[in-house]
C-alpha atoms as a PDB file:
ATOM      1  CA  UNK A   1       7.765   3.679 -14.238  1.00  0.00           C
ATOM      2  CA  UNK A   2       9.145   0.370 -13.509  1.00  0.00           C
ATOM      3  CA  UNK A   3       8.210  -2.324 -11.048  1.00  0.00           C
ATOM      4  CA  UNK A   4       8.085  -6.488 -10.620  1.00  0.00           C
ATOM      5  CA  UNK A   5       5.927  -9.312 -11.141  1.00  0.00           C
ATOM      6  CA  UNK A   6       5.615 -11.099  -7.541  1.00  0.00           C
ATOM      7  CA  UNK A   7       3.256 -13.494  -8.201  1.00  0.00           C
ATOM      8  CA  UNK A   8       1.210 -14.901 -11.537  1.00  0.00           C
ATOM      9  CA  UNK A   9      -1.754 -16.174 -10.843  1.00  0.00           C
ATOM     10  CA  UNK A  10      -4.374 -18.965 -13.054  1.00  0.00           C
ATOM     11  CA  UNK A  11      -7.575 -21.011 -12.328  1.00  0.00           C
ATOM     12  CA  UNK A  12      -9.713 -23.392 -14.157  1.00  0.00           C
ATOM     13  CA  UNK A  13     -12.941 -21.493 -13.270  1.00  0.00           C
ATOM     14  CA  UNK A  14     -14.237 -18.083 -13.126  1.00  0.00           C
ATOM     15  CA  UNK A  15     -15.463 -16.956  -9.730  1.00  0.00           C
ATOM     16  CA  UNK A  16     -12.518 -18.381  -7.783  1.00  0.00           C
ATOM     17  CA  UNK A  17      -9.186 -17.321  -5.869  1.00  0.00           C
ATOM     18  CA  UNK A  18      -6.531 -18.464  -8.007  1.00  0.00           C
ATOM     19  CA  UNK A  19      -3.490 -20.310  -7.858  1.00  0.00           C
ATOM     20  CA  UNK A  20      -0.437 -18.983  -7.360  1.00  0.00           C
ATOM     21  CA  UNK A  21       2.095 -20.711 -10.504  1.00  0.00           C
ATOM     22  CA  UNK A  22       5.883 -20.319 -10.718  1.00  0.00           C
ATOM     23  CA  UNK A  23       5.612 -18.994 -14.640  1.00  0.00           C
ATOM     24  CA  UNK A  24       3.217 -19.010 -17.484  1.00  0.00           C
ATOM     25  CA  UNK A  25       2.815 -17.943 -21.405  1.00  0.00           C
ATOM     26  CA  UNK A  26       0.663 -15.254 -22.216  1.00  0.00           C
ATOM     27  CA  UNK A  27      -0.871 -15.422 -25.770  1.00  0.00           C
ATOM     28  CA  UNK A  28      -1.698 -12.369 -27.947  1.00  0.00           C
ATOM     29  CA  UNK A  29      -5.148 -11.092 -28.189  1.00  0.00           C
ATOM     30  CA  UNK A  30      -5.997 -14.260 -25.630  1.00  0.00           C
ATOM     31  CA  UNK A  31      -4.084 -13.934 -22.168  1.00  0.00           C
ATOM     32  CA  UNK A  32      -2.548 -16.323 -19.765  1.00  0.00           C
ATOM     33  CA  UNK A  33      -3.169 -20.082 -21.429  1.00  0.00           C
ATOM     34  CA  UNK A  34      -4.964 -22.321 -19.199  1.00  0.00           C
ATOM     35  CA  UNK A  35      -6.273 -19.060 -16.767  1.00  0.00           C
ATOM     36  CA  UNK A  36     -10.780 -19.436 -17.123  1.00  0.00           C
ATOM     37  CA  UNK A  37     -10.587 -15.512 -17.919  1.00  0.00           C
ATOM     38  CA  UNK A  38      -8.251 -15.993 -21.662  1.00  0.00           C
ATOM     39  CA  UNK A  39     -10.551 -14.776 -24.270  1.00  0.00           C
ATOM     40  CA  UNK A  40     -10.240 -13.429 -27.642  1.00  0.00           C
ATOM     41  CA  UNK A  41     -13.926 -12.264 -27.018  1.00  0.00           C
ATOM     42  CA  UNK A  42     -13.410  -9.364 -24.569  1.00  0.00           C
ATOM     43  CA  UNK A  43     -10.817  -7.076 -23.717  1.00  0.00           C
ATOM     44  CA  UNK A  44     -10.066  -8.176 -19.876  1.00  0.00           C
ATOM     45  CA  UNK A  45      -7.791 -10.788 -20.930  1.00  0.00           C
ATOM     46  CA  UNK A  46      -5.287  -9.934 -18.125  1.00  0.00           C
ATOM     47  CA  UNK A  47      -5.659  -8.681 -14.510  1.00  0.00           C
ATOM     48  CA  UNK A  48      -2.913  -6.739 -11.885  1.00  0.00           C
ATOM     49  CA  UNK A  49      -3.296  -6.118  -8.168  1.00  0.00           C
ATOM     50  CA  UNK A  50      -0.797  -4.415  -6.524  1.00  0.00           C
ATOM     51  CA  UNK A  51       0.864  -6.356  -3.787  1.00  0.00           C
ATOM     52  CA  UNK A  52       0.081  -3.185  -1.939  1.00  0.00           C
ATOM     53  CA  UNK A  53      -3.353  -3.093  -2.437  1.00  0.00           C
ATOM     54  CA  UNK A  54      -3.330  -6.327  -0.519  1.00  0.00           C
ATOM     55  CA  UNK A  55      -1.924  -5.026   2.309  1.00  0.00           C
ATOM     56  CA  UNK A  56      -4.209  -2.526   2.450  1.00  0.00           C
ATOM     57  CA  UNK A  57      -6.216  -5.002   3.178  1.00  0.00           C
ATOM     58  CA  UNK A  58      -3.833  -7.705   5.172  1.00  0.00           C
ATOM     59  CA  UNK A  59      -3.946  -3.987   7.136  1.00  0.00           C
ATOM     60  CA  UNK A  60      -7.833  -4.751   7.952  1.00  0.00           C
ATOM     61  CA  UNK A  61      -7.310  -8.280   9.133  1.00  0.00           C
ATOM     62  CA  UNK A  62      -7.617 -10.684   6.827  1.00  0.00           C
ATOM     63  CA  UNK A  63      -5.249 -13.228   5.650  1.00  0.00           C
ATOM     64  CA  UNK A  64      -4.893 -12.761   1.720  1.00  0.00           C
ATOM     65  CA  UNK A  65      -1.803 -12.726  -0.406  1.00  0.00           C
ATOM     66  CA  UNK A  66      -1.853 -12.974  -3.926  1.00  0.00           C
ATOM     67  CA  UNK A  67      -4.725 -14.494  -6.200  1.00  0.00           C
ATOM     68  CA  UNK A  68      -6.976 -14.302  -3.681  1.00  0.00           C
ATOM     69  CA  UNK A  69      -8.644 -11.604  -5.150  1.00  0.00           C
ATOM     70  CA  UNK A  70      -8.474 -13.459  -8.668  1.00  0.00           C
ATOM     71  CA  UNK A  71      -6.026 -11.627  -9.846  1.00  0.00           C
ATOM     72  CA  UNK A  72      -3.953 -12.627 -12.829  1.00  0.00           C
ATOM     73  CA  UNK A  73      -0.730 -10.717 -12.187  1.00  0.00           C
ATOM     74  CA  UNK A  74       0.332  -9.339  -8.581  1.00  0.00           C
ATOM     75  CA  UNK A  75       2.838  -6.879  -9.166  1.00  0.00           C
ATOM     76  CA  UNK A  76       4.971  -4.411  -6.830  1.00  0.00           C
ATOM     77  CA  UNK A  77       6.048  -0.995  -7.447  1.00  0.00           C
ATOM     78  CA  UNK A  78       3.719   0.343 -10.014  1.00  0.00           C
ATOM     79  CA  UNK A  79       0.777   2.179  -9.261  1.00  0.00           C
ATOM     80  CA  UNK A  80      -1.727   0.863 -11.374  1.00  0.00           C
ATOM     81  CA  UNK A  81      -4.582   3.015 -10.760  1.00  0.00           C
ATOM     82  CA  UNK A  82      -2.110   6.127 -11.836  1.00  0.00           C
ATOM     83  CA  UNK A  83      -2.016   4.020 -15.814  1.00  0.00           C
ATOM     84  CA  UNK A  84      -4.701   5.495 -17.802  1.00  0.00           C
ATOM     85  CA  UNK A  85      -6.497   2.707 -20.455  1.00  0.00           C
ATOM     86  CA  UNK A  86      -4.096   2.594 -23.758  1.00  0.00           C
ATOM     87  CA  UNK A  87      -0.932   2.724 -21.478  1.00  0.00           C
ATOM     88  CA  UNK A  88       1.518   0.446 -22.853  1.00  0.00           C
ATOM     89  CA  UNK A  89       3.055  -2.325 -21.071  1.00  0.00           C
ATOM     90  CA  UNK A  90       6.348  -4.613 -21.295  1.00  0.00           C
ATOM     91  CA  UNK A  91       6.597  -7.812 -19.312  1.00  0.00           C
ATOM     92  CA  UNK A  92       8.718 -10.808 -19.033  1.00  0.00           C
ATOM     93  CA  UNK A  93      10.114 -11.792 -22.172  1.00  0.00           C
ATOM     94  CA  UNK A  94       9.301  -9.360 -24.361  1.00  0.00           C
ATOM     95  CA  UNK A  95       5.321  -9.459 -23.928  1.00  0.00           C
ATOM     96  CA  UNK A  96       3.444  -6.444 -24.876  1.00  0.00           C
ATOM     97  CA  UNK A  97       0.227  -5.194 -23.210  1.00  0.00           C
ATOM     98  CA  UNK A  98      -2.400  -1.968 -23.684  1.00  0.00           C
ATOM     99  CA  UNK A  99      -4.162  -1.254 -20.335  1.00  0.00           C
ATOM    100  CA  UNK A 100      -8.033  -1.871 -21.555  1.00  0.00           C
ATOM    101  CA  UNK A 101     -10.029  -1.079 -17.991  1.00  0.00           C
ATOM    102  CA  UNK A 102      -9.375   0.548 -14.526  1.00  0.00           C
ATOM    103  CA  UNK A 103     -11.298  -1.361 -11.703  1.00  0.00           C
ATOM    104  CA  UNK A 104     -14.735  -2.954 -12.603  1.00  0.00           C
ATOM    105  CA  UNK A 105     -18.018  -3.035 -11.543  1.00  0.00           C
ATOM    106  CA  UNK A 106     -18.749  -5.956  -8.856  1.00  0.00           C
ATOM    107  CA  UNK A 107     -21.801  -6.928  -9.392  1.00  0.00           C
ATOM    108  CA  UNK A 108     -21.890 -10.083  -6.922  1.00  0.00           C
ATOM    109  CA  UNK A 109     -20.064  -9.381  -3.517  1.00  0.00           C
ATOM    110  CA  UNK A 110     -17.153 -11.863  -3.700  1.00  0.00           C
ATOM    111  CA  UNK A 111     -15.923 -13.609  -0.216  1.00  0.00           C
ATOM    112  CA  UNK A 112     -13.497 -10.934   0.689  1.00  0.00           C
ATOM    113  CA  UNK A 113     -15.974  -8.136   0.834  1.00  0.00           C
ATOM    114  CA  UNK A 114     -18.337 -10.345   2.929  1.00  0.00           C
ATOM    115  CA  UNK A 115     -15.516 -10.684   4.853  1.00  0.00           C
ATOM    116  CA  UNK A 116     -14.256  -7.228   5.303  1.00  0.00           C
ATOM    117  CA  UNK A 117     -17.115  -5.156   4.472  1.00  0.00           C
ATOM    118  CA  UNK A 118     -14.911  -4.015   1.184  1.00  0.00           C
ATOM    119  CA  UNK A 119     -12.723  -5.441  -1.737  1.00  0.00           C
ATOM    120  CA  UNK A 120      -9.516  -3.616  -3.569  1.00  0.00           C
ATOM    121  CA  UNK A 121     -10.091  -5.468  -7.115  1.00  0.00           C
ATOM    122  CA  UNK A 122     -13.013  -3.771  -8.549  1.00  0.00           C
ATOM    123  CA  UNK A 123     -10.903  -0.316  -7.342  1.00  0.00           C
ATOM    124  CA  UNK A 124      -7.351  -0.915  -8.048  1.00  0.00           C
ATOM    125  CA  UNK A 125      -7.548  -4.106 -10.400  1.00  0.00           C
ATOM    126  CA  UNK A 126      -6.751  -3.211 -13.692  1.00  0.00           C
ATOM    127  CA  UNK A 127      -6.893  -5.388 -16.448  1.00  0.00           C
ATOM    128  CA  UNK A 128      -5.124  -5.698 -19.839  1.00  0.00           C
ATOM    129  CA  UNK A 129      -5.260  -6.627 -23.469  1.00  0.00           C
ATOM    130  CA  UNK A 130      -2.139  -8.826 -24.558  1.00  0.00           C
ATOM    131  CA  UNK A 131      -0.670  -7.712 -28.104  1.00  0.00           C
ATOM    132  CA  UNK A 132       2.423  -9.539 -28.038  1.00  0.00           C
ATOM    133  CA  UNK A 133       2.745 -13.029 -26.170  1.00  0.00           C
ATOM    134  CA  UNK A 134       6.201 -14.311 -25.232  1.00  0.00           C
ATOM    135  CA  UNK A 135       6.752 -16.086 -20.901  1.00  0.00           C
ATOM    136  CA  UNK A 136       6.311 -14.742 -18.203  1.00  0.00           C
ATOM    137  CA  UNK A 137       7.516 -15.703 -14.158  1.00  0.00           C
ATOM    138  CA  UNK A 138       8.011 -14.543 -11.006  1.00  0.00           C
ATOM    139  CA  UNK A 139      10.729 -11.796 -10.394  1.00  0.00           C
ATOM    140  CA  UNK A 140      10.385 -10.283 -14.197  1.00  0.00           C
ATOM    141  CA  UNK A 141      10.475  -6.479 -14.935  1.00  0.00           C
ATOM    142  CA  UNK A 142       7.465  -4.720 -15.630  1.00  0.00           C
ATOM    143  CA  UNK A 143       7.905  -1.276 -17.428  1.00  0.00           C
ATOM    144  CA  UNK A 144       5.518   1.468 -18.274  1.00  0.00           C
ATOM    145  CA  UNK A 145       6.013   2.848 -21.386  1.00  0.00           C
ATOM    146  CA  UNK A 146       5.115   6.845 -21.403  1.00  0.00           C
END
């Protein structure tokens, strides 16, 4: 299974929509340097949403594109919620990743659900651990390793 990045994502803080940036280096066993969610401590270093998870919910009405649902990665093509944790990853150039979690718990409705009575992240978010770093930027090939 193969698909694209379309859009990498970073903020300073935790709790926020992020920032959509042209390209960015991921760091083994850290994640994307500079993003407030890079930690050696945990393994949710990482995060994809499907572009078309966000139209499921540009579908409902709301204006969001990608990183506003602090999403890390938004990627196109894959279906994410298909991967099963210890899938393995290739992005950019040459970066390795391990799917580590499906979706998440939310325990603290986040602006988009208040807004639309629902949120795709905490069920089609995935997140990753990073086991090789290397660059990464908009356009790049993502493949799924079977």
């Amino acid at each position: 299974m193969a698909g694209k990045v379309v859009s990498i994502n970073t903020s300073e803080k935790k709790g926020v929509r992020k920032k959509p940036v042209p390209e960015a280096a991921l760091t083994a066993d850290f994640g994307i340097e500079g993003d407030a969610h890079a930690s050696s401590q945990w393994h949710r270093q990482v995060s994809l949403l499907a572009i078309e998870s966000i139209g499921k919910m540009r579908d409902m009405g709301l204006d969001v594109g990608p990183g506003d649902f602090a999403e890390n990665i938004t990627t196109e093509g894959i279906d994410l919620v298909s991967l099963a944790p210890g899938t393995k990853m290739l992005m950019g150039d040459g970066i390795e990743a391990e799917v580590s979690q499906i979706g998440k718990v939310c325990h603290s409705r986040c602006e988009i659900y208040h807004q639309a009575g629902d949120c795709v992240m905490p069920k089609e978010g995935i997140f990753l651990r990073i086991t090789k770093g290397g660059r990464i930027k908009q356009g790049d090939a993502i493949t799924v390793m079977k």
